[in-house]
N, C-alpha and C. Protein backbone atom coordinates (compact mmCIF):
# COMPACT_ATOMS: atom_id res chain seq x y z
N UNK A 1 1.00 -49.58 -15.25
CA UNK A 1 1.14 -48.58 -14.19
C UNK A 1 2.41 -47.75 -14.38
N UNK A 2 3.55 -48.57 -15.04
CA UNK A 2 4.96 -47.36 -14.73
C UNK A 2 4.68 -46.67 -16.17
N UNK A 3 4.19 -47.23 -17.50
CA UNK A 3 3.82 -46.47 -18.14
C UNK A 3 2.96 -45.10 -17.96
N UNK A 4 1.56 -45.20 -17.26
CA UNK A 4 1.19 -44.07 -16.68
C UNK A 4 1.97 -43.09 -15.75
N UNK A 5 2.70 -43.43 -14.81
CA UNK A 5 3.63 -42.72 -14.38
C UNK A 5 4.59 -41.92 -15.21
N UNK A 6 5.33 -42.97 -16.25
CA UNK A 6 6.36 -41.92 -16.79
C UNK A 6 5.53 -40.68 -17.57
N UNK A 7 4.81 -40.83 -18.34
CA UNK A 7 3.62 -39.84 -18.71
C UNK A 7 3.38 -38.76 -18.10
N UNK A 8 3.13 -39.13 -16.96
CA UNK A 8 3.01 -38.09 -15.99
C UNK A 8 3.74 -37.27 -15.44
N UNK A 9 5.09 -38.21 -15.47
CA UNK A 9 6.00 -37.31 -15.17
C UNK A 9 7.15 -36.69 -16.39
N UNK A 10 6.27 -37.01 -18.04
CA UNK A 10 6.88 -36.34 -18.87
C UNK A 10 6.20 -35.19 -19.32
N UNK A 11 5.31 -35.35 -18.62
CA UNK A 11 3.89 -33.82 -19.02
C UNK A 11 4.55 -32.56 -17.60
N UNK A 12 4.93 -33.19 -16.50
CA UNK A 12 5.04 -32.52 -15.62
C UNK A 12 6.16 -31.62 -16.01
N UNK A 13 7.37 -32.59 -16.75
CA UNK A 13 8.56 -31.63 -17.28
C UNK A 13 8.65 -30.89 -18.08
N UNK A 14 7.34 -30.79 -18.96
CA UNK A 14 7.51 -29.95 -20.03
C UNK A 14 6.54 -28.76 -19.90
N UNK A 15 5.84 -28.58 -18.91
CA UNK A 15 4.97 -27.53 -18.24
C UNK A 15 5.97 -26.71 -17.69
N UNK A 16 5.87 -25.48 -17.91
CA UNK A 16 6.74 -24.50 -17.17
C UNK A 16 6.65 -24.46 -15.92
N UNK A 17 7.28 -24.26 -15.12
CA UNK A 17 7.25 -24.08 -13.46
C UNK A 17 6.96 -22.68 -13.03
N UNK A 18 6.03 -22.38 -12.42
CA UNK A 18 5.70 -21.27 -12.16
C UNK A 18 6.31 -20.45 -10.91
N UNK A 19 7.09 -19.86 -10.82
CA UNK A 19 7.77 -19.65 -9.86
C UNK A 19 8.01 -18.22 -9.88
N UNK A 20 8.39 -17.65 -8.50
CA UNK A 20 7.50 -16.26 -8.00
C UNK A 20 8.36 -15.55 -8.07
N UNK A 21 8.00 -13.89 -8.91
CA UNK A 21 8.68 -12.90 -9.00
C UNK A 21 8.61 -11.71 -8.37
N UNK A 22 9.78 -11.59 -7.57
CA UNK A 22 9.70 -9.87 -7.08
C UNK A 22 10.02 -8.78 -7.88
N UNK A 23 10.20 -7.71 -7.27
CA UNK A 23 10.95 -6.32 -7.61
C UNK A 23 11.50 -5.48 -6.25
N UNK A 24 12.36 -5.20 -6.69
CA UNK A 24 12.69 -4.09 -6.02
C UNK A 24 12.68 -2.94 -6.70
N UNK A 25 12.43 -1.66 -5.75
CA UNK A 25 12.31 -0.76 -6.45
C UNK A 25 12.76 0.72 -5.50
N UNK A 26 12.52 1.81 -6.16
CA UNK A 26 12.58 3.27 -5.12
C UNK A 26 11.12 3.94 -5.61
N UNK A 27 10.35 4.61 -4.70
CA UNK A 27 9.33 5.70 -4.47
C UNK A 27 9.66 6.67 -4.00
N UNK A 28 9.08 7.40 -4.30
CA UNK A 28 8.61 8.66 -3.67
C UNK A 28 7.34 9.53 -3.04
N UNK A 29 7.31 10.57 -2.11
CA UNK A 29 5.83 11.20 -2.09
C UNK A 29 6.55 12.36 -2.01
N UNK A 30 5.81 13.79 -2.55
CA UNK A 30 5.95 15.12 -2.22
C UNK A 30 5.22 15.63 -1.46
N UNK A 31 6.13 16.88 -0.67
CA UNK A 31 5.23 17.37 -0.16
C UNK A 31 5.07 17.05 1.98
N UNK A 32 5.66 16.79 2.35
CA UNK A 32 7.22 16.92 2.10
C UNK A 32 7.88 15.64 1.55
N UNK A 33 8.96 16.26 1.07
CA UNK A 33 9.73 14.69 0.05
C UNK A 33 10.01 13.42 1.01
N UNK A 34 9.91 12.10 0.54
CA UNK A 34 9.86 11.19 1.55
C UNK A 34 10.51 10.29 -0.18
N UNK A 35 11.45 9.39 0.65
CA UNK A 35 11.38 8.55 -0.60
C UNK A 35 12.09 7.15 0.36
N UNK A 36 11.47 5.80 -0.33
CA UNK A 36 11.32 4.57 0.33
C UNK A 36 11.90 3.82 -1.08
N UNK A 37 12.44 2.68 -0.20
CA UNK A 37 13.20 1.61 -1.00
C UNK A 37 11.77 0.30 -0.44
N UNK A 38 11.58 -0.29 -2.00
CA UNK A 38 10.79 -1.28 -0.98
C UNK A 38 11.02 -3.25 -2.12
N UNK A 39 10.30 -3.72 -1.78
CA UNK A 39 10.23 -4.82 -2.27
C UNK A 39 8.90 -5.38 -2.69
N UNK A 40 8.56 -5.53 -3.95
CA UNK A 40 7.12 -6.36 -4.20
C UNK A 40 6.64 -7.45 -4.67
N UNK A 41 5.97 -8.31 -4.51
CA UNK A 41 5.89 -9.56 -5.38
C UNK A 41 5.05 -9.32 -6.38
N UNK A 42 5.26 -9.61 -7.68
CA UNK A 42 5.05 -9.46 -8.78
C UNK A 42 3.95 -10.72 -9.44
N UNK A 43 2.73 -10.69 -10.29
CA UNK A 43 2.30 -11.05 -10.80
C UNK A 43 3.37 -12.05 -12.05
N UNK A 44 2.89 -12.97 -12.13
CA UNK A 44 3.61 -13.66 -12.98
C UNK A 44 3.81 -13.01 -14.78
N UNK A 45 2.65 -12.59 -15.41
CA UNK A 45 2.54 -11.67 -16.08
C UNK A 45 3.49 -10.22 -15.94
N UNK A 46 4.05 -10.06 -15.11
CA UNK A 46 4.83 -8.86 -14.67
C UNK A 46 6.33 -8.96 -14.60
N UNK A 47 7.03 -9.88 -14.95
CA UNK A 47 8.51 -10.57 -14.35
C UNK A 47 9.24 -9.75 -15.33
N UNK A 48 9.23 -8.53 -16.31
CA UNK A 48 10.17 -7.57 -16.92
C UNK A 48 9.49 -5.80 -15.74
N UNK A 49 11.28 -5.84 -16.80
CA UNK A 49 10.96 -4.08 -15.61
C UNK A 49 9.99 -3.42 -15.96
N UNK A 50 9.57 -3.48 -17.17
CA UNK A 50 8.54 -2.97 -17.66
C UNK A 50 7.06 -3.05 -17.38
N UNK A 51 6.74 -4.12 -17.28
CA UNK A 51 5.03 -4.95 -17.05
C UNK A 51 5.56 -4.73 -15.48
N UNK A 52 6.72 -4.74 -14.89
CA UNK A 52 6.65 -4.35 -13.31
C UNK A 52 6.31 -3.40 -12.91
N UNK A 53 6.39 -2.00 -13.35
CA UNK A 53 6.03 -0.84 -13.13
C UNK A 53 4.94 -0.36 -13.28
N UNK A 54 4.15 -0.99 -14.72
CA UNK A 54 3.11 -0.95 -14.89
C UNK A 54 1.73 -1.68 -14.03
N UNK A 55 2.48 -2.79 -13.13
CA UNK A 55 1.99 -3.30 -12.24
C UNK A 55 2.25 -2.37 -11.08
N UNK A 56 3.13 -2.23 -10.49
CA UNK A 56 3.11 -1.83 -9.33
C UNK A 56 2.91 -0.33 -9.30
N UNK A 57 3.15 0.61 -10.14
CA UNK A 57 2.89 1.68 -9.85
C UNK A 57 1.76 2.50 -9.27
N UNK A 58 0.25 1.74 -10.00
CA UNK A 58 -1.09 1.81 -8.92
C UNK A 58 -1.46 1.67 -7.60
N UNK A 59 -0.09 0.04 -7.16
CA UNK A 59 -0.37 -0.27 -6.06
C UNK A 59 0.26 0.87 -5.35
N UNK A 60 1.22 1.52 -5.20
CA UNK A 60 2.04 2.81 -4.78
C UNK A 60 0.93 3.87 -4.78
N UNK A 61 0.52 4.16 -5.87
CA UNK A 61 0.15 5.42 -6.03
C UNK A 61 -1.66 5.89 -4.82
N UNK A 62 -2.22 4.60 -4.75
CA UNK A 62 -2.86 4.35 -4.32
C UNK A 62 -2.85 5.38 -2.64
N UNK A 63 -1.42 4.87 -1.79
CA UNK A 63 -0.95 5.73 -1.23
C UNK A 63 -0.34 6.80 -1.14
N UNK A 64 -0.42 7.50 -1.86
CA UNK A 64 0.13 8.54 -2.45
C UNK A 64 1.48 8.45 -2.81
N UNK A 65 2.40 7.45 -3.36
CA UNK A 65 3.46 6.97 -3.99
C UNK A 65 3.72 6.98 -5.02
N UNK A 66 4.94 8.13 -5.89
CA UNK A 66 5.29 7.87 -7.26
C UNK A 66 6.14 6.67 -7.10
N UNK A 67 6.53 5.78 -8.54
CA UNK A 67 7.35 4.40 -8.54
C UNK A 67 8.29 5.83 -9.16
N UNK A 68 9.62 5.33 -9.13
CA UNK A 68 10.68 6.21 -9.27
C UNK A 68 11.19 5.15 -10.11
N UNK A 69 11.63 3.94 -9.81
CA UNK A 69 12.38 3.16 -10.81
C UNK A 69 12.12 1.76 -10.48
N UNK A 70 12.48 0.88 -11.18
CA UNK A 70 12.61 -0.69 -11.07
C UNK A 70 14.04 -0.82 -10.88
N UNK A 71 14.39 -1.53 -9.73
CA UNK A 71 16.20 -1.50 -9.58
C UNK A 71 16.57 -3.30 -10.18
N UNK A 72 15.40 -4.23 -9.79
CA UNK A 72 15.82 -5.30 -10.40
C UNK A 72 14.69 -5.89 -10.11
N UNK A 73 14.47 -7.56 -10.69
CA UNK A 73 14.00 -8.06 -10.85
C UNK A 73 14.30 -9.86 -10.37
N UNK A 74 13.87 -10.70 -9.49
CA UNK A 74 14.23 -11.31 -8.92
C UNK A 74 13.75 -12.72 -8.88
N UNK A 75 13.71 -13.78 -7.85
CA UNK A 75 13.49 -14.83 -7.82
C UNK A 75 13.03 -14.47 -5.96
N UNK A 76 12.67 -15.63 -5.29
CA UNK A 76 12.76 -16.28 -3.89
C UNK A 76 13.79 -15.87 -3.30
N UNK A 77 14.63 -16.80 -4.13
CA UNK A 77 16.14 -16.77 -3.72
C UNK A 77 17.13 -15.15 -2.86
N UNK A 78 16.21 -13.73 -3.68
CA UNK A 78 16.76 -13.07 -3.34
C UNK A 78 16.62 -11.63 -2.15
N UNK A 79 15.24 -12.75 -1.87
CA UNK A 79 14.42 -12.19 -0.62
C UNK A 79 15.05 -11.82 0.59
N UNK A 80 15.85 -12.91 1.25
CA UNK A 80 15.94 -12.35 2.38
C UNK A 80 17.48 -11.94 2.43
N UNK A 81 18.36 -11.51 0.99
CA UNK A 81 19.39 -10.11 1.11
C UNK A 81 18.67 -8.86 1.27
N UNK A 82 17.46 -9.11 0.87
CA UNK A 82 16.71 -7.12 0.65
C UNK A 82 16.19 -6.83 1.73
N UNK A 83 15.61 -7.97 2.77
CA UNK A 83 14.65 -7.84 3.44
C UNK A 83 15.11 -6.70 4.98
N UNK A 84 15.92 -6.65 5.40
CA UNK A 84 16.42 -5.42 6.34
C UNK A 84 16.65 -4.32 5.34
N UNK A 85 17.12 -3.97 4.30
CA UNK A 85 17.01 -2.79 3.50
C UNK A 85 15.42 -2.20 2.97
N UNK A 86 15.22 -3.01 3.38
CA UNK A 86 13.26 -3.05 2.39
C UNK A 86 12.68 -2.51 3.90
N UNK A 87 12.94 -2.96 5.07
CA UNK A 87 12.26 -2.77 6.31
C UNK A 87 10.81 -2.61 6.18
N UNK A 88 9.61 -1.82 6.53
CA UNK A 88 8.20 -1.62 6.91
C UNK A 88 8.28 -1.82 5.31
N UNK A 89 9.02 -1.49 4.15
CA UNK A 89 8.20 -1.65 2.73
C UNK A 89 8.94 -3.21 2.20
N UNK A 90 8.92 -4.21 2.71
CA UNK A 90 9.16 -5.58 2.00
C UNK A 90 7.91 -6.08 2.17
N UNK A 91 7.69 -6.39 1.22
CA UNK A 91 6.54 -7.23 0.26
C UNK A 91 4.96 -6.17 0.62
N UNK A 92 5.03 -4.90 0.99
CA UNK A 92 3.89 -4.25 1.39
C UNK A 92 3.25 -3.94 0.48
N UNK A 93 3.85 -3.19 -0.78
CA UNK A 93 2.28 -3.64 -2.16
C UNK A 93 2.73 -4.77 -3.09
């Protein structure tokens, strides 16, 4: 039995931990100009600035939102410093 256990818990350590990525970012719409600071959670596949934009920029645009930039890239951890700056746009696409 503690044999099966340690096993288990040597497979468990060597599996990556999947753990959840945001962004922050700035938009825009024209027309008249409007531009929003917001916050998004990111596909795991998405955790560079790059694959972030390419992710989120549809979800934006969808509402008529250009992505303007990726300002960073994050953890959990850095949720609730953004979350009064992010206001109506934290975690909305």
């Amino acid at each position: 039995m503690k044999h099966t256990l340690l096993i288990a818990l040597a497979l468990m350590a060597a599996s990556p931990a999947s753990a959840a990525c945001y962004a922050d970012y700035k938009a825009k719409q024209d027309n008249p100009l409007r531009l929003h600071y917001g916050v998004a959670k990111l596909p795991d596949s998405a955790c560079t600035p790059g694959a972030a934009a390419k992710s989120l920029a549809p979800r934006l645009a969808k509402d008529g939102w250009t992505l303007l930039n990726i300002l960073s890239i994050f953890g959990p951890e850095g949720l609730d410093q953004r979350k009064a700056s992010a206001g109506p746009y934290f975690l909305r696409y």
